[in-house]
N, C-alpha and C. Protein backbone atom coordinates (compact mmCIF):
# COMPACT_ATOMS: atom_id res chain seq x y z
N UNK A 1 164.43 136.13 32.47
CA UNK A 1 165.19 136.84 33.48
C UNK A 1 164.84 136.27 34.84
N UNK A 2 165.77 135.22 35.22
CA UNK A 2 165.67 135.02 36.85
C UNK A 2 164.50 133.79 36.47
N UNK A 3 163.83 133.42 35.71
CA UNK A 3 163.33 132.32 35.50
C UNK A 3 161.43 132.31 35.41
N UNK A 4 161.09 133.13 35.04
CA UNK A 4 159.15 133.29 35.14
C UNK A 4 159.03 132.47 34.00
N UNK A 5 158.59 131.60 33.78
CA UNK A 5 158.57 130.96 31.80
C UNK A 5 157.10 131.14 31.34
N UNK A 6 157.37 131.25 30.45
CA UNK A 6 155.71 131.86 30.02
C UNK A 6 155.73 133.12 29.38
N UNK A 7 156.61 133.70 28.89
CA UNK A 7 156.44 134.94 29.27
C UNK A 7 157.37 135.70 28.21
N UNK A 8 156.98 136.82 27.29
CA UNK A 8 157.52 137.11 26.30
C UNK A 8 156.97 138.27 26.41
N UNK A 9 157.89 139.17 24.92
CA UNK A 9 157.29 140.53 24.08
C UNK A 9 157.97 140.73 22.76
N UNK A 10 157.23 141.14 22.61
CA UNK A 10 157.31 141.70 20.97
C UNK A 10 157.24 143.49 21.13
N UNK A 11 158.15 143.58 20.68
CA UNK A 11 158.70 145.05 19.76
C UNK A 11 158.57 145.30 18.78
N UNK A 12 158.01 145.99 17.94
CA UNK A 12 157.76 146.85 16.99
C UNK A 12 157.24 147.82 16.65
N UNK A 13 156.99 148.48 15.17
CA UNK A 13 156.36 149.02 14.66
C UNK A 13 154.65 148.76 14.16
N UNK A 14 154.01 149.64 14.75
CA UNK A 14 152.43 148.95 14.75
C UNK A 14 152.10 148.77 13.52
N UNK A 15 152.14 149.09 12.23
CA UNK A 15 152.23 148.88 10.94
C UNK A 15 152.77 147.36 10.61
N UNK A 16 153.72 147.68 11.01
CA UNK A 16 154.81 145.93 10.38
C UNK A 16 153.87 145.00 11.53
N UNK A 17 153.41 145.41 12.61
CA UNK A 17 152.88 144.50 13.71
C UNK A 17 151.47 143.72 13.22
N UNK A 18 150.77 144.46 12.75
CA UNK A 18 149.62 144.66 12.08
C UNK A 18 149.37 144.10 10.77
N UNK A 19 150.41 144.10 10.03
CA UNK A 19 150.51 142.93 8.93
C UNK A 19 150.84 141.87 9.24
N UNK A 20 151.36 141.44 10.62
CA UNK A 20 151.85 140.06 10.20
C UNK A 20 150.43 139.32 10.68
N UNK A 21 150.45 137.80 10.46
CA UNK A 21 149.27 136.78 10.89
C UNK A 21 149.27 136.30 12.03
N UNK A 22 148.14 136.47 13.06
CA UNK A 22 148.57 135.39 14.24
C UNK A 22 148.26 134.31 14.10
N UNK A 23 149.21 133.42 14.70
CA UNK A 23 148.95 131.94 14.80
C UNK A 23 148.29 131.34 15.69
N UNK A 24 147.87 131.70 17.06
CA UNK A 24 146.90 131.42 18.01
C UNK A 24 145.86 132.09 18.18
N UNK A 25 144.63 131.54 18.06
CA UNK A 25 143.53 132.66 18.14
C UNK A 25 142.77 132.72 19.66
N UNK A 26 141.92 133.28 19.97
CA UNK A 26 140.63 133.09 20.95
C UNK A 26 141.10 134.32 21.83
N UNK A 27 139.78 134.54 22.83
CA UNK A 27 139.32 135.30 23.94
C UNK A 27 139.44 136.70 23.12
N UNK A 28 140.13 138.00 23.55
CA UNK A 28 140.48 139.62 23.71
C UNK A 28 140.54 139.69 22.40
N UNK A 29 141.17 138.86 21.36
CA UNK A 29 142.04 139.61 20.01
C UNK A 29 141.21 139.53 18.98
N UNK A 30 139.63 138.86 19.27
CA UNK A 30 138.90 138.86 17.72
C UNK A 30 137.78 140.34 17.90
N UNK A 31 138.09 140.45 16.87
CA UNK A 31 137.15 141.90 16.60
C UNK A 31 135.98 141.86 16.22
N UNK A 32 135.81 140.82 15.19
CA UNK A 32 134.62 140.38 15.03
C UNK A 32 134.89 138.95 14.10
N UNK A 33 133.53 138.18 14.09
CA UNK A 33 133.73 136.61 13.74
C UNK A 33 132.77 135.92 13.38
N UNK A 34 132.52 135.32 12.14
CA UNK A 34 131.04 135.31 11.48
C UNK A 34 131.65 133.00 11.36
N UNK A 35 130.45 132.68 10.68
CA UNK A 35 130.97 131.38 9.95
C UNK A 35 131.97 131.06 9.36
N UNK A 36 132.46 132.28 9.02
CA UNK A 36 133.56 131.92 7.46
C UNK A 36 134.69 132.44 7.99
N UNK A 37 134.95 133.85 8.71
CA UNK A 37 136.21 134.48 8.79
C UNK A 37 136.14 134.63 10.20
N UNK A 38 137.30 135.43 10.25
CA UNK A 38 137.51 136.76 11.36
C UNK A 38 138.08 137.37 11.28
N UNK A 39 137.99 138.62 11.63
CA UNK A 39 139.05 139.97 11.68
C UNK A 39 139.81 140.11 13.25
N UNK A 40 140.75 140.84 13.32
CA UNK A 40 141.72 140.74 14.53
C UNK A 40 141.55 142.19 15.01
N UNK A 41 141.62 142.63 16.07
CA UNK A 41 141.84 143.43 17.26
C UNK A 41 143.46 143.99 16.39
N UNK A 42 143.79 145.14 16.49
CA UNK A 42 144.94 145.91 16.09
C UNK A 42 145.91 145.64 17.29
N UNK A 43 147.00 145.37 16.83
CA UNK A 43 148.31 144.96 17.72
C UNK A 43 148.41 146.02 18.71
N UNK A 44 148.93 145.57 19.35
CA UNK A 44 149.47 144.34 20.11
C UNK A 44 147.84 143.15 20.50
N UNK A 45 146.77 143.80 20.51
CA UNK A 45 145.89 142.60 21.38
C UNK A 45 145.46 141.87 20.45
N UNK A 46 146.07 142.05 19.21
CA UNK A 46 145.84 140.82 17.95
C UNK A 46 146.79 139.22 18.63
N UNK A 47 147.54 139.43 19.24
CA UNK A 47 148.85 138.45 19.54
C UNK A 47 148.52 138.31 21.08
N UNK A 48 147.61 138.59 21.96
CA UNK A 48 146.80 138.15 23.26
C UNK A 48 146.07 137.39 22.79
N UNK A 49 146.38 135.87 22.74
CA UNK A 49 145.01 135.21 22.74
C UNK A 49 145.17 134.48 24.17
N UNK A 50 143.77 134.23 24.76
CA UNK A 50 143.88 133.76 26.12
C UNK A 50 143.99 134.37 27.44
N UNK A 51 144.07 134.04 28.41
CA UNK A 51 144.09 134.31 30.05
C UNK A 51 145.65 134.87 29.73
N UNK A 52 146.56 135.73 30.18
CA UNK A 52 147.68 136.13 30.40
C UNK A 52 147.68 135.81 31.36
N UNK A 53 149.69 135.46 31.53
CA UNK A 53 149.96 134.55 31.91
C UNK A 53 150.36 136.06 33.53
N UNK A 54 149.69 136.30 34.26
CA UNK A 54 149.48 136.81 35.50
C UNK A 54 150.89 136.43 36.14
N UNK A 55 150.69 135.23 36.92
CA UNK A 55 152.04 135.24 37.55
C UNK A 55 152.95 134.91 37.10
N UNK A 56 153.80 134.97 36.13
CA UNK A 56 154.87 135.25 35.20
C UNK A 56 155.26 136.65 35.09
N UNK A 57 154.09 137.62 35.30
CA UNK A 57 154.10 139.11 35.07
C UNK A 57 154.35 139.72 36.66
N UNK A 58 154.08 138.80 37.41
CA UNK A 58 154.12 139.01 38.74
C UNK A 58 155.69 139.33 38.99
N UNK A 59 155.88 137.82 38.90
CA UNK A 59 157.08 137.51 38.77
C UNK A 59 158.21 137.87 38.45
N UNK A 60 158.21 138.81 36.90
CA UNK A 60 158.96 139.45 36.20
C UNK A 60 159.13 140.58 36.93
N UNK A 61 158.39 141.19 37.18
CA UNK A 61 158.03 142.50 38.10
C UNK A 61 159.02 142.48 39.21
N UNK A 62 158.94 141.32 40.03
CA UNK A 62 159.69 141.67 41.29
C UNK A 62 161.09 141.06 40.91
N UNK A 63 161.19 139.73 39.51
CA UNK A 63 162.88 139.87 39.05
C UNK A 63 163.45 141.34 39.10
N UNK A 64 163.18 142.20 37.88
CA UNK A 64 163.38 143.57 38.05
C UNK A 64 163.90 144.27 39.10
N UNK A 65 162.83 144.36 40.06
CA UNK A 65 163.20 145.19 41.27
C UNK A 65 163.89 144.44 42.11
N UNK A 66 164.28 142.93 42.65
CA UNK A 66 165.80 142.69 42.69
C UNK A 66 166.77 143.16 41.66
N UNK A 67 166.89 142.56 40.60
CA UNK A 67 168.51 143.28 39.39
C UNK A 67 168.08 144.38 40.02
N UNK A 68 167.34 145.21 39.87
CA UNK A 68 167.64 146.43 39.94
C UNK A 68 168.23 146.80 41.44
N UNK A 69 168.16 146.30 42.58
CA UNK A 69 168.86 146.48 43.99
C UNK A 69 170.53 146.11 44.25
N UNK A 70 170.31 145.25 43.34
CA UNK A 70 171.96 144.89 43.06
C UNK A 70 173.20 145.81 42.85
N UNK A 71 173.91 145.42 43.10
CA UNK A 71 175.40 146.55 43.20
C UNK A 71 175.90 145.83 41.94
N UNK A 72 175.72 146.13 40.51
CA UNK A 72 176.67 145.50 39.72
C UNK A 72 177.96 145.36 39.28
N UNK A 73 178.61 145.87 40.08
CA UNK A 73 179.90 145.91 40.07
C UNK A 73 180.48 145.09 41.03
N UNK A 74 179.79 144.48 41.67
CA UNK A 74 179.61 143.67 42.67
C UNK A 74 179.89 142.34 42.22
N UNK A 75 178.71 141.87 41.72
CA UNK A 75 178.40 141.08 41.25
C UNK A 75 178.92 141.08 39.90
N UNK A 76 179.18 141.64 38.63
CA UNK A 76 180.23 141.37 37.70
C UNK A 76 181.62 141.01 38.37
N UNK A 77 182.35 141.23 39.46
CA UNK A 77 183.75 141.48 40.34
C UNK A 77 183.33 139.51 40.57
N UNK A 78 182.40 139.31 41.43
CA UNK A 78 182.17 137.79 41.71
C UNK A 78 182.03 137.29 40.33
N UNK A 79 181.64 137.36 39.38
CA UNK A 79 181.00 136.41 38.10
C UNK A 79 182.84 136.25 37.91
N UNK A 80 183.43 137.42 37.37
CA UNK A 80 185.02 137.11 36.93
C UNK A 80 185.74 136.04 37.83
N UNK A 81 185.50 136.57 39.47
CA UNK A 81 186.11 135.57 40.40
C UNK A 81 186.21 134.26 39.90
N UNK A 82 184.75 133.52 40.20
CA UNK A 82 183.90 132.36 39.89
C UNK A 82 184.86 131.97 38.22
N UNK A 83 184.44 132.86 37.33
CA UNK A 83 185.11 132.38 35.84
C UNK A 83 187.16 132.17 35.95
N UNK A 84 187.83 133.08 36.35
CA UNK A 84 188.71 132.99 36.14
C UNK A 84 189.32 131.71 37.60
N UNK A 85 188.92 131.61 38.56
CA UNK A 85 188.74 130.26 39.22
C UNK A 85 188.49 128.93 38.35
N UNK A 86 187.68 128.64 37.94
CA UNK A 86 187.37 127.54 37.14
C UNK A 86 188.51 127.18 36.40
N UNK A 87 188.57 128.42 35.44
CA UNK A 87 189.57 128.70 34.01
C UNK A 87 191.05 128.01 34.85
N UNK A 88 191.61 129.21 35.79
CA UNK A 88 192.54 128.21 36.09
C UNK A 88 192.54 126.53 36.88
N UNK A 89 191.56 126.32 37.21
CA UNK A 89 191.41 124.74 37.53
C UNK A 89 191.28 124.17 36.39
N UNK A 90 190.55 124.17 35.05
CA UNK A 90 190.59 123.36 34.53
C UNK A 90 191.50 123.40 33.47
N UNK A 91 192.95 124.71 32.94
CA UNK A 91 193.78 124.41 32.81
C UNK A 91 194.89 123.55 33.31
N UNK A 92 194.65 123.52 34.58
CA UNK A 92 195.39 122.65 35.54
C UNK A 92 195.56 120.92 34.86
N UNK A 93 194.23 120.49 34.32
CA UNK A 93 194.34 119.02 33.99
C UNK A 93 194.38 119.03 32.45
N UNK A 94 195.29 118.06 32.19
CA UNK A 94 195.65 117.23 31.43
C UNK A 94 194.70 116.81 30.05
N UNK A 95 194.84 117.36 29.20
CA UNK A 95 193.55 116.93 28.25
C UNK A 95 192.60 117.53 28.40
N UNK A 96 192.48 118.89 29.16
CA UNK A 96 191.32 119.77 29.01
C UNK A 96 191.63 120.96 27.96
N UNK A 97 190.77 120.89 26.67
CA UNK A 97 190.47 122.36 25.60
C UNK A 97 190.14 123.19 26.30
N UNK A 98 190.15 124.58 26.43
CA UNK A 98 189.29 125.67 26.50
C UNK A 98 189.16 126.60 25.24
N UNK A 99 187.77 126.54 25.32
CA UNK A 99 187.99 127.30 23.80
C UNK A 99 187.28 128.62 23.83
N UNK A 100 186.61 129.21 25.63
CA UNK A 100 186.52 130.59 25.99
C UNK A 100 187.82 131.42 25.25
N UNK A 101 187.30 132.42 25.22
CA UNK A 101 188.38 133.75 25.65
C UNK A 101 188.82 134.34 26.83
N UNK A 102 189.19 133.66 27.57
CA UNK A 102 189.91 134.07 28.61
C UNK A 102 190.01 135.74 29.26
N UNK A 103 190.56 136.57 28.34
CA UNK A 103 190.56 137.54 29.12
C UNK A 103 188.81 138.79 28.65
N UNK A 104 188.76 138.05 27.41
CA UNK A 104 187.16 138.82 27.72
C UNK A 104 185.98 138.03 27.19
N UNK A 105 185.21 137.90 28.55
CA UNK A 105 184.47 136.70 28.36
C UNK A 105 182.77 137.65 29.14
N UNK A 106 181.55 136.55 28.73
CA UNK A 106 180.34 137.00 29.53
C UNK A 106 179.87 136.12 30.56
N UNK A 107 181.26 135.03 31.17
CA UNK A 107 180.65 134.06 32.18
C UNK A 107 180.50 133.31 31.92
N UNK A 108 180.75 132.90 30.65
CA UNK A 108 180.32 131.48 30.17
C UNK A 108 181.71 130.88 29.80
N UNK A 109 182.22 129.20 30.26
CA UNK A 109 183.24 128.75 29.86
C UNK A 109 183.30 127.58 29.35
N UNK A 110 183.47 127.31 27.90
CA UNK A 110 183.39 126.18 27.32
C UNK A 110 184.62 125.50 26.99
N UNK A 111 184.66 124.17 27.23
CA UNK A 111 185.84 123.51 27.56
C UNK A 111 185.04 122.29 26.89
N UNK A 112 186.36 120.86 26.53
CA UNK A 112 186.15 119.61 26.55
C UNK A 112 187.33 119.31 27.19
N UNK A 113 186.94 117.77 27.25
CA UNK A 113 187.88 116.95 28.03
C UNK A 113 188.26 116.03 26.91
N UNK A 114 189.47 115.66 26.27
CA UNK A 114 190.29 114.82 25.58
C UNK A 114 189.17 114.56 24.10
N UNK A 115 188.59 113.17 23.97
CA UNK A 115 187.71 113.01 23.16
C UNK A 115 186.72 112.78 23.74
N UNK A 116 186.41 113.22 24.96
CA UNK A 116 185.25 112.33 25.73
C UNK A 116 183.74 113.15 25.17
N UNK A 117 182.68 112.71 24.89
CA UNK A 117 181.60 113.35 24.52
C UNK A 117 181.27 114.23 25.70
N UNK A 118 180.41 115.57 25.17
CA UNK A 118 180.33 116.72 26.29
C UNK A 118 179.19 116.19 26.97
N UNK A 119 178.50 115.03 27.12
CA UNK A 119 176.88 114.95 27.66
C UNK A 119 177.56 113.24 28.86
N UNK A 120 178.58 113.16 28.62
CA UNK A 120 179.38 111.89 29.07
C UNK A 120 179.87 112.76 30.20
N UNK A 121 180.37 114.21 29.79
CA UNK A 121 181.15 114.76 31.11
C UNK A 121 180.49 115.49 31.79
N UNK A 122 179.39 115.58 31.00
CA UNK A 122 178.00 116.76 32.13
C UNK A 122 177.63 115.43 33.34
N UNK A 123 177.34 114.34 32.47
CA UNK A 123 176.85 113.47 33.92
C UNK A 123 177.76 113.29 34.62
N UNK A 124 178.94 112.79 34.48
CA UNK A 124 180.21 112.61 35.69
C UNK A 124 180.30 113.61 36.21
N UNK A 125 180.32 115.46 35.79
CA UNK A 125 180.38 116.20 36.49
C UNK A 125 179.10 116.39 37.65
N UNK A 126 178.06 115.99 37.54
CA UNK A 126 176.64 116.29 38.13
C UNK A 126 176.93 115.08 38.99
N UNK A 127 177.55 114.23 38.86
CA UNK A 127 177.75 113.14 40.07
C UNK A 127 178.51 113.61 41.54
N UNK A 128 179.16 114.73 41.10
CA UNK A 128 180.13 115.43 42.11
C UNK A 128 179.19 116.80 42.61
N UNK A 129 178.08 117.00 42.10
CA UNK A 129 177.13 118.35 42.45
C UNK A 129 178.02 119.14 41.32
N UNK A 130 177.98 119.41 40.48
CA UNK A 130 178.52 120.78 40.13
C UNK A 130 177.67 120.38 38.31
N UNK A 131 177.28 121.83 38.32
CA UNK A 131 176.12 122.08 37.47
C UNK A 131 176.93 122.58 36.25
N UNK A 132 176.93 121.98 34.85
CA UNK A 132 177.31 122.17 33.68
C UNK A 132 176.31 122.18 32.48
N UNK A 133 176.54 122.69 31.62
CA UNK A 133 175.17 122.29 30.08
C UNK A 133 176.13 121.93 29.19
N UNK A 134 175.49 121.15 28.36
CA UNK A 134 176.32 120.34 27.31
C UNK A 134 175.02 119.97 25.82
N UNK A 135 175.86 120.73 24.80
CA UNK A 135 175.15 120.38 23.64
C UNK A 135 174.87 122.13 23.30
N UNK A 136 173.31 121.76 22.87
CA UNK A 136 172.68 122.89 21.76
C UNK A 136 171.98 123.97 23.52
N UNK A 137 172.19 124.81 23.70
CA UNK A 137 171.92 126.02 24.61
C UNK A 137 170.54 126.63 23.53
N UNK A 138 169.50 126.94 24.40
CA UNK A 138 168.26 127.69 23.90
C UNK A 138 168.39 127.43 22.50
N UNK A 139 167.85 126.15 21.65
CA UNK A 139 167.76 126.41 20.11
C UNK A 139 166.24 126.09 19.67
């Protein structure tokens, strides 16, 4: 949210939490720890291993309390602007797909251009300043 990286949570049930294995160990989460084994700290501080990540939490904190100052109706009213702007510009040319939904969408508009590869038109577009993603999004 708004960009802190580092920075996660886990939801659950302390039971189901508590069975699963952690994969990173050290600092807060060992309970106790001989030659051979160790036992874990009961969830959530089984899944703290290490220094937390402080300013990420900082960070997150005051993302929050901006979104939260925001007029969202505001700002959803601009996101449509911004989307349905585009939408009709890049119907405008010749050999452009859109393969959004047009009338109900979350801001996001995916388009190609003729056969041209999408990572061919992210750089020509970034040559003109204007910011596009092309390919696999968060995988």
């Amino acid at each position: 949210m708004l960009g802190p990286t580092g920075l996660g949570g886990l939801y659950g049930r302390y039971e189901k939490l508590n069975s699963l294995s952690v994969y990173q160990t050290g600092g807060e989460m060992i309970e106790t720890v001989t030659l051979t084994a160790a036992t874990f700290r009961q969830a959530p501080a089984k899944f703290e291993s290490g220094t937390p990540n402080i300013a990420a939490v900082i960070a997150f904190a005051h993302a929050i309390e901006y979104l939260n100052a925001l007029d969202t109706t505001n700002v959803y009213a601009h996101e449509q602007a911004i989307f349905n702007y585009a939408a009709e510009k890049l119907q405008a040319i010749d050999g452009i797909t859109i393969y959004s939904d047009l009338k109900s969408n979350i801001g996001t508009l995916c388009f190609n251009y003729k056969d041209e590869h999408p990572y061919d038109i992210a750089t020509l577009l970034d040559g003109f300043g204007i910011a596009v993603r092309s390919g696999h999004h968060c995988t």
